[in-house]
PDB file of N, CA and C in Angstrom:
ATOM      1  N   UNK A   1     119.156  95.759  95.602  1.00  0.00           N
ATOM      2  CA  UNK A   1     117.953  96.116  94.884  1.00  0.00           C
ATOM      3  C   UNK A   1     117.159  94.850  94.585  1.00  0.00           C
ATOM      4  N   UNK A   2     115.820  95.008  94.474  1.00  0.00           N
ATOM      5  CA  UNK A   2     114.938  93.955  94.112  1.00  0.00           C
ATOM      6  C   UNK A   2     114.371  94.439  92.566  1.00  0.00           C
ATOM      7  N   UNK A   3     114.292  93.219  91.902  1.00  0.00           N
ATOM      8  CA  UNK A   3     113.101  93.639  90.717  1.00  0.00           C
ATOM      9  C   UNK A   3     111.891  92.884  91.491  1.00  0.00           C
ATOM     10  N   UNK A   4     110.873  93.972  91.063  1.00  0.00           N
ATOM     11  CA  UNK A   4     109.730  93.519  91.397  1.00  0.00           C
ATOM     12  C   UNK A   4     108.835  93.669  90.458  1.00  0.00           C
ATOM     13  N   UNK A   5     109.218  93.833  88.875  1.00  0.00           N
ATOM     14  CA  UNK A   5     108.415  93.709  88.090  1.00  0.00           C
ATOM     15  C   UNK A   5     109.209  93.461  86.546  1.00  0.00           C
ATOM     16  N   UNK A   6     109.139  92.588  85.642  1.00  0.00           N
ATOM     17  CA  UNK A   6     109.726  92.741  84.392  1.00  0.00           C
ATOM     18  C   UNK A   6     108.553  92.249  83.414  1.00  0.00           C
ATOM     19  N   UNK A   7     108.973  93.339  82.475  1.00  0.00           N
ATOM     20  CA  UNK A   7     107.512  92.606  81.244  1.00  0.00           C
ATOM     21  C   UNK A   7     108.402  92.789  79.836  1.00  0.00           C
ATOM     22  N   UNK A   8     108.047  93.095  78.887  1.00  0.00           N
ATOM     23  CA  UNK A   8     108.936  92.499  77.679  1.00  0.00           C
ATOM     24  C   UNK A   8     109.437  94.089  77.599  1.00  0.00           C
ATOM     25  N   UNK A   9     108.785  95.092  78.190  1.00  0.00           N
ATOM     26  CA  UNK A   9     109.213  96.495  77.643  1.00  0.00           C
ATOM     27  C   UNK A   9     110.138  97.253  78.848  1.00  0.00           C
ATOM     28  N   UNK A  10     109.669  96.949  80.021  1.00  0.00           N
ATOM     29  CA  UNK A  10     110.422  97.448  81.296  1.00  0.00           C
ATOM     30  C   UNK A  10     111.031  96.264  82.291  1.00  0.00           C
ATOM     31  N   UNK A  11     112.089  97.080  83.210  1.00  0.00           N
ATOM     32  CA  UNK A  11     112.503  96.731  84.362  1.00  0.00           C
ATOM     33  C   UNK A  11     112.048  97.484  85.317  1.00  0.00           C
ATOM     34  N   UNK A  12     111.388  96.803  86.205  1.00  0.00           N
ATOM     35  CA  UNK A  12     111.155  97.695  87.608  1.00  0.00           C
ATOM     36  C   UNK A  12     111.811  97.136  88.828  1.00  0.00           C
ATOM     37  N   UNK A  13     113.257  97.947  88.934  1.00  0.00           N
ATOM     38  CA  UNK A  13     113.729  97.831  90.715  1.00  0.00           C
ATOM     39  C   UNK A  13     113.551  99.002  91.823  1.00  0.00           C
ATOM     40  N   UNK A  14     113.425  97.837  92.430  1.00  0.00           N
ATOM     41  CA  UNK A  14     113.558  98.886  94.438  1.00  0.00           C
ATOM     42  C   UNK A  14     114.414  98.704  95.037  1.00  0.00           C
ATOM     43  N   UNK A  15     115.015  99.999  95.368  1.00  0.00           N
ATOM     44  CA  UNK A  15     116.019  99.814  96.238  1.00  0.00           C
ATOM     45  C   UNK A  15     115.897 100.840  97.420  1.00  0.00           C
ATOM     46  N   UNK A  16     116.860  99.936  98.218  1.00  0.00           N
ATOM     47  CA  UNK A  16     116.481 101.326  99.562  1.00  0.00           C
ATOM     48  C   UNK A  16     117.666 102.222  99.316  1.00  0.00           C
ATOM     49  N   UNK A  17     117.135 103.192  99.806  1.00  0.00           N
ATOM     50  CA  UNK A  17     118.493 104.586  99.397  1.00  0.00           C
ATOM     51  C   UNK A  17     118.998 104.829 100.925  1.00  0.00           C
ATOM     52  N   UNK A  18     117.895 105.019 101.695  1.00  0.00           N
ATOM     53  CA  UNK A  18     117.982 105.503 103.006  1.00  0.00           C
ATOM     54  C   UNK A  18     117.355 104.831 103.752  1.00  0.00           C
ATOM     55  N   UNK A  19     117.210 104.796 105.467  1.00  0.00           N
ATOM     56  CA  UNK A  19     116.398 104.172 106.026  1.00  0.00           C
ATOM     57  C   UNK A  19     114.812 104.078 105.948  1.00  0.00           C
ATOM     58  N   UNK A  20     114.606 105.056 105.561  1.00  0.00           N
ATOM     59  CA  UNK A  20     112.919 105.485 105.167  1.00  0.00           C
ATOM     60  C   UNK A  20     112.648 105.261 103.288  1.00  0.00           C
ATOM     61  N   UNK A  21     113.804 105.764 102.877  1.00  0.00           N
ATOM     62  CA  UNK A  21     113.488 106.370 101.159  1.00  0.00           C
ATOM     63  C   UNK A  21     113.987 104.988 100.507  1.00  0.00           C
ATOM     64  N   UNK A  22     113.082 104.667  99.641  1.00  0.00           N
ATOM     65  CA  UNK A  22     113.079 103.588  98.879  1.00  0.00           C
ATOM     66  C   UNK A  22     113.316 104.381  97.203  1.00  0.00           C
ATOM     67  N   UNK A  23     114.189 104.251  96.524  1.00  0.00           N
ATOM     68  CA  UNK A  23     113.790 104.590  95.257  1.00  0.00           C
ATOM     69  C   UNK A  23     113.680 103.367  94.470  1.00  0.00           C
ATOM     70  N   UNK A  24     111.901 103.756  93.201  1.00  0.00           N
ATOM     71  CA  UNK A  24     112.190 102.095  92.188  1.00  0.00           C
ATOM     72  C   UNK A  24     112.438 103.060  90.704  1.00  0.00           C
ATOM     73  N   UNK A  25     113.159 102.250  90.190  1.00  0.00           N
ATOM     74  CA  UNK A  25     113.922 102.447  88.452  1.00  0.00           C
ATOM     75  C   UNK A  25     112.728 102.059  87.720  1.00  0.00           C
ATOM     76  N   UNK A  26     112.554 102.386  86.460  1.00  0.00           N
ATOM     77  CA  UNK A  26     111.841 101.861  85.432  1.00  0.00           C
ATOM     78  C   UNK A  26     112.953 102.116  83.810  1.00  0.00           C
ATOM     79  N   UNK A  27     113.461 100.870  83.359  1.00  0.00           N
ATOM     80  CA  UNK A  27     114.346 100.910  83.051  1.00  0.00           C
ATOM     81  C   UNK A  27     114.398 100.173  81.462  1.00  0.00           C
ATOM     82  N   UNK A  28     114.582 100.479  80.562  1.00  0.00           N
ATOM     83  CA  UNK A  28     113.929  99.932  79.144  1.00  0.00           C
ATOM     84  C   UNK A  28     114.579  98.411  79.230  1.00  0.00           C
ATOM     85  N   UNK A  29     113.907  97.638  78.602  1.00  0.00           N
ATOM     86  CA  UNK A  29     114.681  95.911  79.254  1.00  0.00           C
ATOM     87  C   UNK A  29     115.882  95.468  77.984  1.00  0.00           C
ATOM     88  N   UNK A  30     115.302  96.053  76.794  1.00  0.00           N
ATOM     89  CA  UNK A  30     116.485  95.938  75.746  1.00  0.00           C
ATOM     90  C   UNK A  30     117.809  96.771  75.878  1.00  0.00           C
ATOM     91  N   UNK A  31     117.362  98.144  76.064  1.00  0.00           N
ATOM     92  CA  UNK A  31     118.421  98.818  75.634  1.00  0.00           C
ATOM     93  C   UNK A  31     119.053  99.533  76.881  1.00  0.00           C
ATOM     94  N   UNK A  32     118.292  99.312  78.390  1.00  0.00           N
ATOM     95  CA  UNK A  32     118.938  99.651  79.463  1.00  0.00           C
ATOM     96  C   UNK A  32     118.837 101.372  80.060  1.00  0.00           C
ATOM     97  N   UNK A  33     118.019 102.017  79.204  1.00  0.00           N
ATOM     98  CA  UNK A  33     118.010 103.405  78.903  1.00  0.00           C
ATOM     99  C   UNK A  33     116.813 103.155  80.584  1.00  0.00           C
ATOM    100  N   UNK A  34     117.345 104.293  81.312  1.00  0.00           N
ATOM    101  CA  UNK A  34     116.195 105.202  82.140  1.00  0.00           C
ATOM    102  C   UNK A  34     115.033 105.715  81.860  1.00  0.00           C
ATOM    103  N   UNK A  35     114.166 105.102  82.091  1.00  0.00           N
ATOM    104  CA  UNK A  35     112.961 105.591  81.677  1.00  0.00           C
ATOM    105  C   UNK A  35     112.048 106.692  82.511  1.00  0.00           C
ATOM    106  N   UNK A  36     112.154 106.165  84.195  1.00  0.00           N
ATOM    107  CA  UNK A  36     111.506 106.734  85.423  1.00  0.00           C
ATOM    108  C   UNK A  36     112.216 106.360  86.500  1.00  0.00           C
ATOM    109  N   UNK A  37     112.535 107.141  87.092  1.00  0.00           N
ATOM    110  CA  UNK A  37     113.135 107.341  88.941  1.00  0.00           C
ATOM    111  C   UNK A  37     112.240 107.945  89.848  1.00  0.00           C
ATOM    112  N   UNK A  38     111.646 106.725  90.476  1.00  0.00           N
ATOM    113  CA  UNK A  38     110.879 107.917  91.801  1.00  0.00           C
ATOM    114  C   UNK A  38     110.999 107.622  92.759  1.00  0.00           C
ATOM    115  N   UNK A  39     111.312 108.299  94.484  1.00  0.00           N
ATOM    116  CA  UNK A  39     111.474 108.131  95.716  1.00  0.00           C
ATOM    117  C   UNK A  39     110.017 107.888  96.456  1.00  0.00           C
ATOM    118  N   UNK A  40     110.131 106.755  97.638  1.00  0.00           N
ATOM    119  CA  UNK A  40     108.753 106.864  98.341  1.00  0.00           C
ATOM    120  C   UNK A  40     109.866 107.231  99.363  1.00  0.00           C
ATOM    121  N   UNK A  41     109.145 107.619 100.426  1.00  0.00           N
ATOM    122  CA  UNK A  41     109.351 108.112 101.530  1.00  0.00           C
ATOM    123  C   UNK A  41     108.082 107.417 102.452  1.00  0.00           C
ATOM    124  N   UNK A  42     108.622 105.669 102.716  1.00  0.00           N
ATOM    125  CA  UNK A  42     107.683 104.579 103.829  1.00  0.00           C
ATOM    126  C   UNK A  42     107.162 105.839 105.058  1.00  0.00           C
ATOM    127  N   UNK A  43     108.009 106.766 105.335  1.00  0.00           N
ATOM    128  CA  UNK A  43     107.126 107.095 106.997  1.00  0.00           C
ATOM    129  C   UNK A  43     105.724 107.733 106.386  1.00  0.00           C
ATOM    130  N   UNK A  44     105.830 108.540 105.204  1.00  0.00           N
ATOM    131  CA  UNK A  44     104.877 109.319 105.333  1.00  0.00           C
ATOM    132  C   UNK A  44     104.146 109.019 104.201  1.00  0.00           C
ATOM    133  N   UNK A  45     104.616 108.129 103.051  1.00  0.00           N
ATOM    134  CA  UNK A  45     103.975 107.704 101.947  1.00  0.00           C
ATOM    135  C   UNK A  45     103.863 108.533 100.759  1.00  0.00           C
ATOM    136  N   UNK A  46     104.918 109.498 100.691  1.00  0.00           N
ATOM    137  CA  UNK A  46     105.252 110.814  99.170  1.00  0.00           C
ATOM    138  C   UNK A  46     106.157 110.038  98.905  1.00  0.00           C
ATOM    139  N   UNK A  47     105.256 110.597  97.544  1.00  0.00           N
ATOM    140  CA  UNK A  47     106.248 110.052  96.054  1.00  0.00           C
ATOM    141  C   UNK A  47     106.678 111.031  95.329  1.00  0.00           C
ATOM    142  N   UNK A  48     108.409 111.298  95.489  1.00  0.00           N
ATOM    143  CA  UNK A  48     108.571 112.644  94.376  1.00  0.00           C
ATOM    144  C   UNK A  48     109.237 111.901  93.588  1.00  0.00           C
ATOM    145  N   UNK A  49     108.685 112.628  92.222  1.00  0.00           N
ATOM    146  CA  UNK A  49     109.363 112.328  91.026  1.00  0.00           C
ATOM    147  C   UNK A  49     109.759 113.266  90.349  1.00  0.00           C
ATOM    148  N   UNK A  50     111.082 113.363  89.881  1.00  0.00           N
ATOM    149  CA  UNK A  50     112.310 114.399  89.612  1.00  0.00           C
ATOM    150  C   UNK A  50     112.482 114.428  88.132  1.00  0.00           C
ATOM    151  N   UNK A  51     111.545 115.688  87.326  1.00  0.00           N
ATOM    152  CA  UNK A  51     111.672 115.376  85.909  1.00  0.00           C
ATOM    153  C   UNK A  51     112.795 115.117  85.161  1.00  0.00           C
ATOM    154  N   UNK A  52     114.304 115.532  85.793  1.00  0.00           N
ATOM    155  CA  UNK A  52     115.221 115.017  84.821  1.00  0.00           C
ATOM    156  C   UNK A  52     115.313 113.622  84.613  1.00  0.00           C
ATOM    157  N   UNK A  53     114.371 112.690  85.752  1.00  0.00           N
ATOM    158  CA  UNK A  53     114.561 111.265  85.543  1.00  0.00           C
ATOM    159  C   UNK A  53     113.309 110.464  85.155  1.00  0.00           C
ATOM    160  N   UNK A  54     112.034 111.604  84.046  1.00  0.00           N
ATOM    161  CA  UNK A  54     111.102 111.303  83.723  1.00  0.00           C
ATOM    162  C   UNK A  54     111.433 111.472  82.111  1.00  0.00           C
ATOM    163  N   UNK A  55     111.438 109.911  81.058  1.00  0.00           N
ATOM    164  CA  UNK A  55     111.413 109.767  80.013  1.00  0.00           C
ATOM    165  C   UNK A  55     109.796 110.464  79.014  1.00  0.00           C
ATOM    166  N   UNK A  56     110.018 111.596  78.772  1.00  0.00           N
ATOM    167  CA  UNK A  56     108.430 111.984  78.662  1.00  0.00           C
ATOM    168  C   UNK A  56     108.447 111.462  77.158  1.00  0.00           C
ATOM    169  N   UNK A  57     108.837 111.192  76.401  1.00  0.00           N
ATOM    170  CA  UNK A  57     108.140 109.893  75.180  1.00  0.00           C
ATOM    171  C   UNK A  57     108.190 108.838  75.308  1.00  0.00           C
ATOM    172  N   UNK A  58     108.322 108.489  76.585  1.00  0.00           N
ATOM    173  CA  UNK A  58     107.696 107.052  76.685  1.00  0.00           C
ATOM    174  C   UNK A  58     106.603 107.327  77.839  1.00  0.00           C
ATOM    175  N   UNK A  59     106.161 107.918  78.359  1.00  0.00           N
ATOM    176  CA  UNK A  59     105.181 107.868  79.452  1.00  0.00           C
ATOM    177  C   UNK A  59     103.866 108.684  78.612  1.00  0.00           C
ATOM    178  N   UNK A  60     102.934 108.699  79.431  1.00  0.00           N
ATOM    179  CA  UNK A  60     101.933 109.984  79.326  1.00  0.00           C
ATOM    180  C   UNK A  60     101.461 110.308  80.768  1.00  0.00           C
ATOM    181  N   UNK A  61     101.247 111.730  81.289  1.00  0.00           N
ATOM    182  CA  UNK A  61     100.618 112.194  82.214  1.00  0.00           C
ATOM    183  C   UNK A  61      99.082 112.277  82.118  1.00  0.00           C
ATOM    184  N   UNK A  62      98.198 111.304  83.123  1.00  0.00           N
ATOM    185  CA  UNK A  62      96.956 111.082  83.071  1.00  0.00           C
ATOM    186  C   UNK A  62      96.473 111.762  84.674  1.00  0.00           C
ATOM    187  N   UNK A  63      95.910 112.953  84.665  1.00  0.00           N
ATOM    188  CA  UNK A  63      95.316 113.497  85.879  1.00  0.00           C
ATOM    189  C   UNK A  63      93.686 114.103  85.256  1.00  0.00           C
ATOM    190  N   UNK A  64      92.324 113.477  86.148  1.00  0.00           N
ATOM    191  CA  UNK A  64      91.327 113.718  86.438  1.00  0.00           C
ATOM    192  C   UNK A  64      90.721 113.502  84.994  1.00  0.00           C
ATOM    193  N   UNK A  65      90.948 112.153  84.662  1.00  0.00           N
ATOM    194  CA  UNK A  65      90.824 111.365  83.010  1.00  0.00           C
ATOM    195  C   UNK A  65      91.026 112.398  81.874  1.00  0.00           C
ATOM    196  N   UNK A  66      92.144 113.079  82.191  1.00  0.00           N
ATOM    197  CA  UNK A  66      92.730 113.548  80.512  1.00  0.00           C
ATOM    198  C   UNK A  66      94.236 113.761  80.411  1.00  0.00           C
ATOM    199  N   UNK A  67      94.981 113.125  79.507  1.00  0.00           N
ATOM    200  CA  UNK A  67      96.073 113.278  79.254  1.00  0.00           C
ATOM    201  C   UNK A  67      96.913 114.501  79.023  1.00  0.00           C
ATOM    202  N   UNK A  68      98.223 114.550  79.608  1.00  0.00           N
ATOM    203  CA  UNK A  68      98.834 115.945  79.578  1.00  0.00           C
ATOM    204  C   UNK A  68     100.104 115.617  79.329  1.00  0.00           C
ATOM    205  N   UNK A  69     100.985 116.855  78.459  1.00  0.00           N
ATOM    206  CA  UNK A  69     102.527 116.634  78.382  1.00  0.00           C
ATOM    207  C   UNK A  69     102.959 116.451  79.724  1.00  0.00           C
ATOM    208  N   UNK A  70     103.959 116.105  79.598  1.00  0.00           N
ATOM    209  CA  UNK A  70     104.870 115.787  80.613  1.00  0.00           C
ATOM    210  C   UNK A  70     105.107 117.312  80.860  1.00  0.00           C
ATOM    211  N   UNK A  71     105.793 118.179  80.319  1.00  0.00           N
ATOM    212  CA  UNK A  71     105.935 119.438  80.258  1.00  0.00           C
ATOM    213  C   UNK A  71     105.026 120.047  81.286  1.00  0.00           C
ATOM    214  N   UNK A  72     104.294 119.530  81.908  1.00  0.00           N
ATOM    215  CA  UNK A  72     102.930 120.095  82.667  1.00  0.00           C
ATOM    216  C   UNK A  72     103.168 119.712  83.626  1.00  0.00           C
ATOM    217  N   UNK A  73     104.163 118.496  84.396  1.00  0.00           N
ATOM    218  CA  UNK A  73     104.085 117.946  85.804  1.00  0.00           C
ATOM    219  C   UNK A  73     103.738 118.675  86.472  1.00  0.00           C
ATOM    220  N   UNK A  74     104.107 119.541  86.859  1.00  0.00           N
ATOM    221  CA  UNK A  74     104.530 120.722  88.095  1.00  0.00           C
ATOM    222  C   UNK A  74     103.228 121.291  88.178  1.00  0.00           C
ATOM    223  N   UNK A  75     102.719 122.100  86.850  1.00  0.00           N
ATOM    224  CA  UNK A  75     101.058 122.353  86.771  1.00  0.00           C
ATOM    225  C   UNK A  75     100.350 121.283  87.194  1.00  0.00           C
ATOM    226  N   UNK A  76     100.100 120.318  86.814  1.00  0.00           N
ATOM    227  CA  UNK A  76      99.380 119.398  87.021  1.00  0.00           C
ATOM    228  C   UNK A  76      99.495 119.031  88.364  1.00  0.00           C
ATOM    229  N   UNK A  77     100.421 118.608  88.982  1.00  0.00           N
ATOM    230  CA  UNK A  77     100.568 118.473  90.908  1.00  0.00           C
ATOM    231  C   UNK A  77     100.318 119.591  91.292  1.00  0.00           C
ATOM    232  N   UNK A  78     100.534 120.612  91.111  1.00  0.00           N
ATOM    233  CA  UNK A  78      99.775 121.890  91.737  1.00  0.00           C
ATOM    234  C   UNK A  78      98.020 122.118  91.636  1.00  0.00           C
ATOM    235  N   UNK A  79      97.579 121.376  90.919  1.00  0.00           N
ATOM    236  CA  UNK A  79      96.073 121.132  90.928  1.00  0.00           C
ATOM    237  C   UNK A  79      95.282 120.395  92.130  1.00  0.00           C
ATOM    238  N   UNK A  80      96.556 119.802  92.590  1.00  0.00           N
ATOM    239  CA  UNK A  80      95.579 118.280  93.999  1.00  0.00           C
ATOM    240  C   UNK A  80      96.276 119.279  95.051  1.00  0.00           C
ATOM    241  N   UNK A  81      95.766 119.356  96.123  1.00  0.00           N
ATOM    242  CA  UNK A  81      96.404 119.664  97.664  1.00  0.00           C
ATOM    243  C   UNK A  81      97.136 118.644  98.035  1.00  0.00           C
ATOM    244  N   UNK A  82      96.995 116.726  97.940  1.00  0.00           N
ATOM    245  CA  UNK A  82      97.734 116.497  98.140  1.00  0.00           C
ATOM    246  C   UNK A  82      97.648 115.272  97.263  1.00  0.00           C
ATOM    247  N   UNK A  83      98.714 115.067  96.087  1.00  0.00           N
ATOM    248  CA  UNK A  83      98.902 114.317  95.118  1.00  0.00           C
ATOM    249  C   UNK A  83      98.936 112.975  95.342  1.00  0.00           C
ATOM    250  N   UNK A  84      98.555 111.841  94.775  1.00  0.00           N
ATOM    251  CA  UNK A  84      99.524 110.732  94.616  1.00  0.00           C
ATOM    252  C   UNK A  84      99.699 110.317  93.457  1.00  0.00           C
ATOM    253  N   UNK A  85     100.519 109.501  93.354  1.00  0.00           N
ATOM    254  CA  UNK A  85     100.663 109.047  92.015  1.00  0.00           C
ATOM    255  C   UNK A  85     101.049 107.497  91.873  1.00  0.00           C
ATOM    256  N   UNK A  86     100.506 106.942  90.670  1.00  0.00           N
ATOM    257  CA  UNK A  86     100.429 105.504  90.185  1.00  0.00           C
ATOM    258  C   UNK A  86     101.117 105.577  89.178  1.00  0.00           C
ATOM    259  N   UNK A  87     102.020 104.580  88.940  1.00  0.00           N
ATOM    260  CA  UNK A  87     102.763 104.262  87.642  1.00  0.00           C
ATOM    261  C   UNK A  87     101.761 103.014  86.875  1.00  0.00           C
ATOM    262  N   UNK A  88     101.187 103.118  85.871  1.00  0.00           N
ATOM    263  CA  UNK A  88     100.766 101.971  85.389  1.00  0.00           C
ATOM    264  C   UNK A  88     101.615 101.774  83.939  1.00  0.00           C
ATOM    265  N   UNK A  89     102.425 100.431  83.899  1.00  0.00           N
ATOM    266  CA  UNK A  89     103.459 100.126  83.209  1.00  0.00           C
ATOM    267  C   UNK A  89     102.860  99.624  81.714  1.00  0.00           C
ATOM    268  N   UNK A  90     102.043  99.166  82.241  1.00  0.00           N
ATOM    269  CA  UNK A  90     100.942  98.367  81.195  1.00  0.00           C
ATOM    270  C   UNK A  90     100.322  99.467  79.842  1.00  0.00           C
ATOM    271  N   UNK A  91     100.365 100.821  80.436  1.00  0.00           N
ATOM    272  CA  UNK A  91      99.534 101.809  79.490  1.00  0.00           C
ATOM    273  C   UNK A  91     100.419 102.740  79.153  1.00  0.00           C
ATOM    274  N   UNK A  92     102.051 102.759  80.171  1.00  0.00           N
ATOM    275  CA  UNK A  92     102.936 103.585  79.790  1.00  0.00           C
ATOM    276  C   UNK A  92     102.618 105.004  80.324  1.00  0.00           C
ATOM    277  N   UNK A  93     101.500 104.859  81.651  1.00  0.00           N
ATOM    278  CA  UNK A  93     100.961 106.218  81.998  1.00  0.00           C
ATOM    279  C   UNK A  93     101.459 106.060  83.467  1.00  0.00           C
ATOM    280  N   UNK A  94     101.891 107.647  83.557  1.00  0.00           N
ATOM    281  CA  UNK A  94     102.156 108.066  85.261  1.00  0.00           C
ATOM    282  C   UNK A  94     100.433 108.517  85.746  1.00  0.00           C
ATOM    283  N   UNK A  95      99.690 108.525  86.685  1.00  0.00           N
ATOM    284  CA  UNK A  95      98.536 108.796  86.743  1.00  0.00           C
ATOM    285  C   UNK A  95      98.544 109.865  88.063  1.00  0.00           C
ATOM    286  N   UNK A  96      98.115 110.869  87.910  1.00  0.00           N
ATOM    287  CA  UNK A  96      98.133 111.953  89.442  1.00  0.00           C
ATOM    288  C   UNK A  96      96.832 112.191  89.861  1.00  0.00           C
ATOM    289  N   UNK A  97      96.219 111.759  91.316  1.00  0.00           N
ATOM    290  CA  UNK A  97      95.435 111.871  91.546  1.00  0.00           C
ATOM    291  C   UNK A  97      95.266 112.296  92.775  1.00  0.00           C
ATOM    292  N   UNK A  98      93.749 112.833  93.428  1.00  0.00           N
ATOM    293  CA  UNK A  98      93.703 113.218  94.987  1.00  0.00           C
ATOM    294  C   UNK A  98      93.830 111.941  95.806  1.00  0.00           C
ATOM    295  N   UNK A  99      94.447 111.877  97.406  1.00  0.00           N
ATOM    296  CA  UNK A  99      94.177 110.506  98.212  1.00  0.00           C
ATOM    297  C   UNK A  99      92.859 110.049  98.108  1.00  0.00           C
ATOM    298  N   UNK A 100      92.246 111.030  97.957  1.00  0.00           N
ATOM    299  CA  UNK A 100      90.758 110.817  98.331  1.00  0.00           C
ATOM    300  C   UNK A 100      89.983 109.888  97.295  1.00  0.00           C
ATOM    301  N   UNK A 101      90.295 109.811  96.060  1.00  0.00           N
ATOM    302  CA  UNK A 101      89.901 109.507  94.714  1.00  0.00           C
ATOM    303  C   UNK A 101      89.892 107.746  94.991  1.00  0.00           C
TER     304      UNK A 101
END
């Protein structure tokens, strides 16, 4: 695994799982707790993220500039035809948006 990001609140590693599937951790830096797990998939460029490994009081869901429970993922990706998503670590927000955006 690589870290490819540490700031005073998170750990962010990548690791490869599979030949294609990369999963990166987001990982609390004090206390070691799981915060976020998500898979890319390099051939085709999807990102699934698996709510049992989404800390929803520490994140917020930000799709088409308004904030949503976490409780909503599934609604909320069902809104784009085809999703992506940005982790911004800095604001503590997962962000879902169209490719197109």
């Amino acid at each position: 695994s690589l870290t490819v990001e540490e700031t005073d609140d998170l750990v962010v590693e990548t690791t490869r799982t599979e030949e294609t599937l990369f999963t990166t951790t987001y990982t609390d830096a004090e206390t070691g707790q799981l915060r976020l797990a998500l898979q890319v998939d390099v051939t085709t460029g999807r990102t699934a993220l698996d709510p049992r490994h989404i800390d929803a009081s520490f994140w917020s869901l930000v799709a088409r500039g308004k904030t949503h429970p976490m409780s909503e993922l599934e609604d909320v990706l069902g809104t784009f035809r085809d999703p992506s998503i940005e982790v911004e670590t800095g604001d503590r927000e997962i962000r879902v948006y169209a490719d197109t955006e």
